[in-house]
Each structure stands twice: as C-alpha cells, then as structure tokens.
N, C-alpha and C. Protein backbone atom coordinates (compact mmCIF):
# COMPACT_ATOMS: atom_id res chain seq x y z
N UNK A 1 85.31 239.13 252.52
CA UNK A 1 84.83 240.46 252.18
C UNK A 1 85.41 241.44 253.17
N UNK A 2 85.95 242.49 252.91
CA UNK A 2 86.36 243.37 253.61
C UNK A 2 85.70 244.48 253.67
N UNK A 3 85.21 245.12 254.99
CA UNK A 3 84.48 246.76 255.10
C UNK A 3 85.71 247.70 255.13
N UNK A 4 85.22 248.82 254.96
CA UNK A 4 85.75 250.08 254.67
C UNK A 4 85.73 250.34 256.50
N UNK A 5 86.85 251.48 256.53
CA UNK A 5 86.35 251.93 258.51
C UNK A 5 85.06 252.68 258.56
N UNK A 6 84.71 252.39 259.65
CA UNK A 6 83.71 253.47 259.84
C UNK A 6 83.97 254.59 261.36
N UNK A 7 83.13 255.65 261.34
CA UNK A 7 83.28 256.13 262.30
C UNK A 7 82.50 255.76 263.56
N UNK A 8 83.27 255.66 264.78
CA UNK A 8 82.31 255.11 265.63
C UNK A 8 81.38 256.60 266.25
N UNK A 9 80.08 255.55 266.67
CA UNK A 9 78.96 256.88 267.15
C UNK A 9 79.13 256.77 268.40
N UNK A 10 79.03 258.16 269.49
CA UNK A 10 79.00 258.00 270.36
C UNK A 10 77.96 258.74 270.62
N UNK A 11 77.62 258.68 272.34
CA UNK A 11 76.08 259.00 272.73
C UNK A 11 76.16 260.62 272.54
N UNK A 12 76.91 261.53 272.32
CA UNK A 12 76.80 262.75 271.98
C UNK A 12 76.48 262.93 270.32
N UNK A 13 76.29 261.82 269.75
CA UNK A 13 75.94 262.16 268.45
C UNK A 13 74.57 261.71 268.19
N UNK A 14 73.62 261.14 269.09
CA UNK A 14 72.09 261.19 269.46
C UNK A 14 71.53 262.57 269.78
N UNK A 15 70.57 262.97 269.34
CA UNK A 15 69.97 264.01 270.01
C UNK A 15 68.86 263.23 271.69
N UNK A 16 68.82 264.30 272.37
CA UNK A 16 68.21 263.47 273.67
C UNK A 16 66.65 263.28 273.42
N UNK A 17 65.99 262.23 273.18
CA UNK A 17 64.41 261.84 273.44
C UNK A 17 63.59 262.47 274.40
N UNK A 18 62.58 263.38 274.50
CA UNK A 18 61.99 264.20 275.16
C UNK A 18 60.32 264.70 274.57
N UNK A 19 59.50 264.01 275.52
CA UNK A 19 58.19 264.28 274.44
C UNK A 19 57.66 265.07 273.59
N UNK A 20 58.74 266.20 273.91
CA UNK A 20 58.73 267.18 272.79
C UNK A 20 59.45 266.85 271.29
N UNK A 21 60.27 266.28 271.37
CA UNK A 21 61.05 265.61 270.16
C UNK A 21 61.26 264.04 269.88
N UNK A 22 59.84 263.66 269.99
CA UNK A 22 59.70 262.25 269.85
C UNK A 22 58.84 261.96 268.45
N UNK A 23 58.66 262.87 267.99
CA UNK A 23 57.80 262.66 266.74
C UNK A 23 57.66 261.12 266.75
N UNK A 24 57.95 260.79 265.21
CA UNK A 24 57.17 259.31 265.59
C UNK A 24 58.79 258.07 265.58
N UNK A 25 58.48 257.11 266.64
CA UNK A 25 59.24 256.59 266.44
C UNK A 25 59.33 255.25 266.04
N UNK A 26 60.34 254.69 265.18
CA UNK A 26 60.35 252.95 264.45
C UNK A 26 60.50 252.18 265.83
N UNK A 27 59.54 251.27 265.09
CA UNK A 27 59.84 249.87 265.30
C UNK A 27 60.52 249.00 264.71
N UNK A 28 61.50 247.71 265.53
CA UNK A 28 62.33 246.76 264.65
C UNK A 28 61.27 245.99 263.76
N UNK A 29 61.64 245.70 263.18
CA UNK A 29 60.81 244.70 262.24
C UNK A 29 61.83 243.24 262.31
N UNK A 30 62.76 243.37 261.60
CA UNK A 30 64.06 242.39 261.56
C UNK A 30 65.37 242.84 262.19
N UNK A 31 66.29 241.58 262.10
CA UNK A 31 67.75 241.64 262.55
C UNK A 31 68.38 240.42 261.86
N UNK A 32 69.77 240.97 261.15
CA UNK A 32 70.28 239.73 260.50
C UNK A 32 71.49 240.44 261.14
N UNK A 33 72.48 238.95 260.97
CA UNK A 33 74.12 240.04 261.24
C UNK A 33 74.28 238.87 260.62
N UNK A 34 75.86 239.47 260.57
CA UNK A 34 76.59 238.29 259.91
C UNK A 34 78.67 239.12 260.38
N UNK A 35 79.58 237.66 260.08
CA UNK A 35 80.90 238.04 260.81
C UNK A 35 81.34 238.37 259.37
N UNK A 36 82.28 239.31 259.60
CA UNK A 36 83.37 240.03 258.10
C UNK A 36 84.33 240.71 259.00
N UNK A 37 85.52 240.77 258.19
CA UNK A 37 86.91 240.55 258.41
C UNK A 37 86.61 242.22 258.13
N UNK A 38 87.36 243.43 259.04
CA UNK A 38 87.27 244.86 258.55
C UNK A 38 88.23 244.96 257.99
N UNK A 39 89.77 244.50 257.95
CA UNK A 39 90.73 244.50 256.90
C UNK A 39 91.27 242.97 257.04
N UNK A 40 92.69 243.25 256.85
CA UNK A 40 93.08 241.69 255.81
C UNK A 40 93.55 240.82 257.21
N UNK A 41 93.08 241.35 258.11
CA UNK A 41 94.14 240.24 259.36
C UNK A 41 92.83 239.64 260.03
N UNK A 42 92.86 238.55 260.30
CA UNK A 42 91.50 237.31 260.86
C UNK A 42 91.18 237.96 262.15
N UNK A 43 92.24 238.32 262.52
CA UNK A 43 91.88 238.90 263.99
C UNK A 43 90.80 240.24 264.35
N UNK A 44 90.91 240.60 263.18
CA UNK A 44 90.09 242.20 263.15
C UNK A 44 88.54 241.72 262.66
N UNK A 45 87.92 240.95 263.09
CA UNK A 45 86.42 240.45 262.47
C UNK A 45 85.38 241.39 263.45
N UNK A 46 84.69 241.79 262.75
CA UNK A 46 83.41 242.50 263.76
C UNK A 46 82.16 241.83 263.13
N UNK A 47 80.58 242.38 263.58
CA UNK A 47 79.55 241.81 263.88
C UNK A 47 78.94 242.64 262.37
N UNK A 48 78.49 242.68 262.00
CA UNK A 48 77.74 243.49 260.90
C UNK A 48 76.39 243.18 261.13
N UNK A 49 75.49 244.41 261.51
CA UNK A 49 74.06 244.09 262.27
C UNK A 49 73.36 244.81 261.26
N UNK A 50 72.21 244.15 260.73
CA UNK A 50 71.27 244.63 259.62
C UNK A 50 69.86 244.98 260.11
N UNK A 51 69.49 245.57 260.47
CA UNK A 51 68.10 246.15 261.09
C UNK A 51 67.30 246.81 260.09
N UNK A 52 65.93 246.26 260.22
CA UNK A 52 64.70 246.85 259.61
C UNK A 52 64.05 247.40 260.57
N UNK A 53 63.91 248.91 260.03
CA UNK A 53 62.65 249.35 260.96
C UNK A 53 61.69 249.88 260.61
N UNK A 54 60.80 250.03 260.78
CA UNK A 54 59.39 250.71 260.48
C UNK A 54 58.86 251.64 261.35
N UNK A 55 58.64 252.29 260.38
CA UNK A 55 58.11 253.72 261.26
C UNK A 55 56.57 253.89 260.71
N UNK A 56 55.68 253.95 261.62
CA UNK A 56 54.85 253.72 261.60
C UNK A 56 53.96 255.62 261.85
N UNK A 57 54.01 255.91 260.76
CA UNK A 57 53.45 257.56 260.23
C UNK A 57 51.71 257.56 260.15
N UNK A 58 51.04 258.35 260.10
CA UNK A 58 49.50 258.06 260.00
C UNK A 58 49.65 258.19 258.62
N UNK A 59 50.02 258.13 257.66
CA UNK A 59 50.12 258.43 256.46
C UNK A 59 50.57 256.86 255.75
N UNK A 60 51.34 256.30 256.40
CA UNK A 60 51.98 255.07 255.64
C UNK A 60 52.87 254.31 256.62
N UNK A 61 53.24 253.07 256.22
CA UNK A 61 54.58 252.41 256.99
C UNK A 61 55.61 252.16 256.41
N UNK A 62 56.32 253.34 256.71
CA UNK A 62 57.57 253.09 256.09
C UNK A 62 58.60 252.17 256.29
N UNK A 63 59.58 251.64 255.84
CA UNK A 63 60.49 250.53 256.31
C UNK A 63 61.83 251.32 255.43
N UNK A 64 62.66 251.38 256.75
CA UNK A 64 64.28 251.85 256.65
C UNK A 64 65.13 250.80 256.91
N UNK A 65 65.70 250.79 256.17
CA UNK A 65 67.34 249.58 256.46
C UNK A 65 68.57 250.35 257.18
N UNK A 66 68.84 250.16 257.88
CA UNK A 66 70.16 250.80 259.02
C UNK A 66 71.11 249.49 259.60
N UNK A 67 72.65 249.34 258.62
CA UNK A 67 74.06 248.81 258.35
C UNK A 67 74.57 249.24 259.30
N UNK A 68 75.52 248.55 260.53
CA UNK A 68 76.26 248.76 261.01
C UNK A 68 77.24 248.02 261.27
N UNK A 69 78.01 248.07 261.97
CA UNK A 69 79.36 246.83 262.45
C UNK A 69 79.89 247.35 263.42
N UNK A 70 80.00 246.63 264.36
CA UNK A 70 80.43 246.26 265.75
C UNK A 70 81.69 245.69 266.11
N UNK A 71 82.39 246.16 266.97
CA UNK A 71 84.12 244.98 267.19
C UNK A 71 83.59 244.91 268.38
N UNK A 72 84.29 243.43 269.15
CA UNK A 72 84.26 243.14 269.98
C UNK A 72 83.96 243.55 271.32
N UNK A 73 84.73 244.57 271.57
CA UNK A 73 84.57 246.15 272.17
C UNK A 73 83.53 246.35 272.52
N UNK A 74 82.70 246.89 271.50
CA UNK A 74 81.57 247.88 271.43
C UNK A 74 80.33 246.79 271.86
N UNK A 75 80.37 245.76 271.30
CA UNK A 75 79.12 244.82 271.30
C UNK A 75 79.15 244.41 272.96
N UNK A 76 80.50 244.08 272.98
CA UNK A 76 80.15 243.90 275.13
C UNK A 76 79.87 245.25 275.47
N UNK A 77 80.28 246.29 275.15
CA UNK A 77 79.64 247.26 276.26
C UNK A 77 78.41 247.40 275.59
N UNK A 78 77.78 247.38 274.53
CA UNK A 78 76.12 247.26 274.31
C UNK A 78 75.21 246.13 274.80
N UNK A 79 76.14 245.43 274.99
CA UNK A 79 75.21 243.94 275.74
C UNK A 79 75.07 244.19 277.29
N UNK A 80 76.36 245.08 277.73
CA UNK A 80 75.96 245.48 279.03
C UNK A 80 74.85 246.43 279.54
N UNK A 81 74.72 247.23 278.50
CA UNK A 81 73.97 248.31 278.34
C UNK A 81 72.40 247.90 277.96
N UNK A 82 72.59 246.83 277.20
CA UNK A 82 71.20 245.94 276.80
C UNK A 82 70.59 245.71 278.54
N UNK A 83 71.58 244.93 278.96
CA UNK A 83 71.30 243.82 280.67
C UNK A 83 70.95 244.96 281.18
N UNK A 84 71.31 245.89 281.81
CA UNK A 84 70.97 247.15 282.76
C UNK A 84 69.45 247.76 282.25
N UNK A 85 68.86 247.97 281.14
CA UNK A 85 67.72 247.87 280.12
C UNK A 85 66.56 246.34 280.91
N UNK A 86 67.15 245.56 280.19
CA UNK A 86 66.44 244.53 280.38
C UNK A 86 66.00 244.70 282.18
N UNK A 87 66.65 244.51 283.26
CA UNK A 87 66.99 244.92 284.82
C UNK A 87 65.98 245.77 285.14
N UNK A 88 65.79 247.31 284.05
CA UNK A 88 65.30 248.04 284.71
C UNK A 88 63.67 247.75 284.31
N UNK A 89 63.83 247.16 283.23
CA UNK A 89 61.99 247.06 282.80
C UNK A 89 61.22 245.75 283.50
N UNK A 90 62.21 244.69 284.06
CA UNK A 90 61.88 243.80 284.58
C UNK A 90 61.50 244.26 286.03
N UNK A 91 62.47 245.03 286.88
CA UNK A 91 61.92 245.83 287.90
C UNK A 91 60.59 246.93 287.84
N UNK A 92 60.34 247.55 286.67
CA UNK A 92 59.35 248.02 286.66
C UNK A 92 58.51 246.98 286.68
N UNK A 93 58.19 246.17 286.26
CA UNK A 93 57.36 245.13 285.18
C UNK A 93 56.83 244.55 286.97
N UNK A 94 57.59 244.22 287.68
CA UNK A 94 57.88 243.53 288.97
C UNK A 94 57.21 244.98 289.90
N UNK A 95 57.30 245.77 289.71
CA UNK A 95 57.00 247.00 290.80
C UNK A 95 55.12 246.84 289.95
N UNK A 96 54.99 247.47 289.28
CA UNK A 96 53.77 247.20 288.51
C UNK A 96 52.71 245.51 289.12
N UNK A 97 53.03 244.93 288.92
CA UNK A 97 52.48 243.66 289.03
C UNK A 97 52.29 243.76 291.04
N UNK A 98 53.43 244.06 291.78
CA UNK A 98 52.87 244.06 293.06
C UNK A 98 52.54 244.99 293.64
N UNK A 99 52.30 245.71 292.83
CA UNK A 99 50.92 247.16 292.91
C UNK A 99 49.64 246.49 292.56
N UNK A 100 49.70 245.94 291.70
CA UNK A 100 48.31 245.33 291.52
C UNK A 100 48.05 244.26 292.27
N UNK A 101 48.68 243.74 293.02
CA UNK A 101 48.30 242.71 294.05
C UNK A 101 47.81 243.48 295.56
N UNK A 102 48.59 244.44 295.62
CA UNK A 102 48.19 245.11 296.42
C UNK A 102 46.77 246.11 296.06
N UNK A 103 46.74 246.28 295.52
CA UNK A 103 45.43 246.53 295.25
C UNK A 103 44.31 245.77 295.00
N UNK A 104 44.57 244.45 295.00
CA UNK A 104 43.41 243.57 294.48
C UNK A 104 43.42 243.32 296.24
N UNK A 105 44.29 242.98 297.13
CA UNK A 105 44.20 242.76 298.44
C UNK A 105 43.67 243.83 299.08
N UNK A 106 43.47 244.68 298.88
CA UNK A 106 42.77 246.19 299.53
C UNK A 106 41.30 246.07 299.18
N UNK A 107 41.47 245.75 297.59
CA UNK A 107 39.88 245.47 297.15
C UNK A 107 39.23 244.56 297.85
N UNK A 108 39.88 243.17 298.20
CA UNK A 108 39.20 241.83 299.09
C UNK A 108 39.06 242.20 300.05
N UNK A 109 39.59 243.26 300.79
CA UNK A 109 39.57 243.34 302.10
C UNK A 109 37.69 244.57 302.26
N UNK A 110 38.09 245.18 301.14
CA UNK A 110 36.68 245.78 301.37
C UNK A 110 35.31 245.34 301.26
N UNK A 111 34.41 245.22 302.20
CA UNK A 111 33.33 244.75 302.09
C UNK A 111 32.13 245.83 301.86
C-alpha cells in the first residue's frame, strides 16, 4: 500500500497551551500503527500511528481518530522528546515523594 506525502508539522504549527486556552483536553484511548511503504522503493517505509482520543466535554465523550506517519527521522527525535518527558515527570514524581517523607519525618519528630 502506498501513502500519498504529507506535510510535516512542526512545533510552530501548535498553538502554545496556557490555562487560558486549554479548554478541554483528550485523552488517548488507543494506539495502533502499522509499517507502509510511502512510495515504490522498500527503503522509504514509515510508521503509520492511529490514535483514539476522547475528549471528555460535560456534555458527552466524544472520540476523534487522528492518522499520521512517521519516517525514521521524526520517530527518533519524538522518542527523544518522549525520554526527556518521561525524565522530567519521574523527577517530579521523585521530588514529590521526598517531600512527603520529609514531612512525615518533621511530623514524627513532633511530639
């Protein structure tokens, strides 16, 4: 099966997240991918990533399907971009947790 090109997105084609313009935002629900050839040469195969998301409105839950495809390229620098993500919430996650130890040790200490 062959895809058509697409244009690639770059981070200037996001608007910036700001609690003022966060209305409501999806959740993943699913992820399928699958490998396809973008034209006729074996070498040109990218990732085709299928995402469900749900957006969760006081009104209803909606569920959107969002198609993309990935080359080689793009998916390592998003996996890098994933790790630095993952890094920083694990350090929070880690800063959090020995705040609360420290506070439970402040608490024992008070009589």
């Amino acid at each position: 099966m062959s895809l058509g090109a697409s244009t690639p997105t770059t981070a200037s084609d996001f608007t910036p997240m700001s609690p003022h313009n966060l209305g409501t935002l999806s959740r993943l629900k699913s992820m399928t991918w699958s490998m396809e050839n973008s034209n006729s040469g074996s070498a040109n195969r990218v990732a085709v990533i299928n995402l469900k998301l749900q957006q969760c409105t006081k009104s209803s839950l909606d569920e959107i399907e969002v198609k993309f495809q990935l080359t080689r390229d793009t998916l390592e620098a998003m996996l890098r971009s994933l790790t630095y993500i993952r890094e920083q919430l694990s350090s929070m996650i880690g800063t959090d947790s020995g705040r609360s130890q420290k506070k439970q040790k402040q608490s024992d200490n008070v009589v």
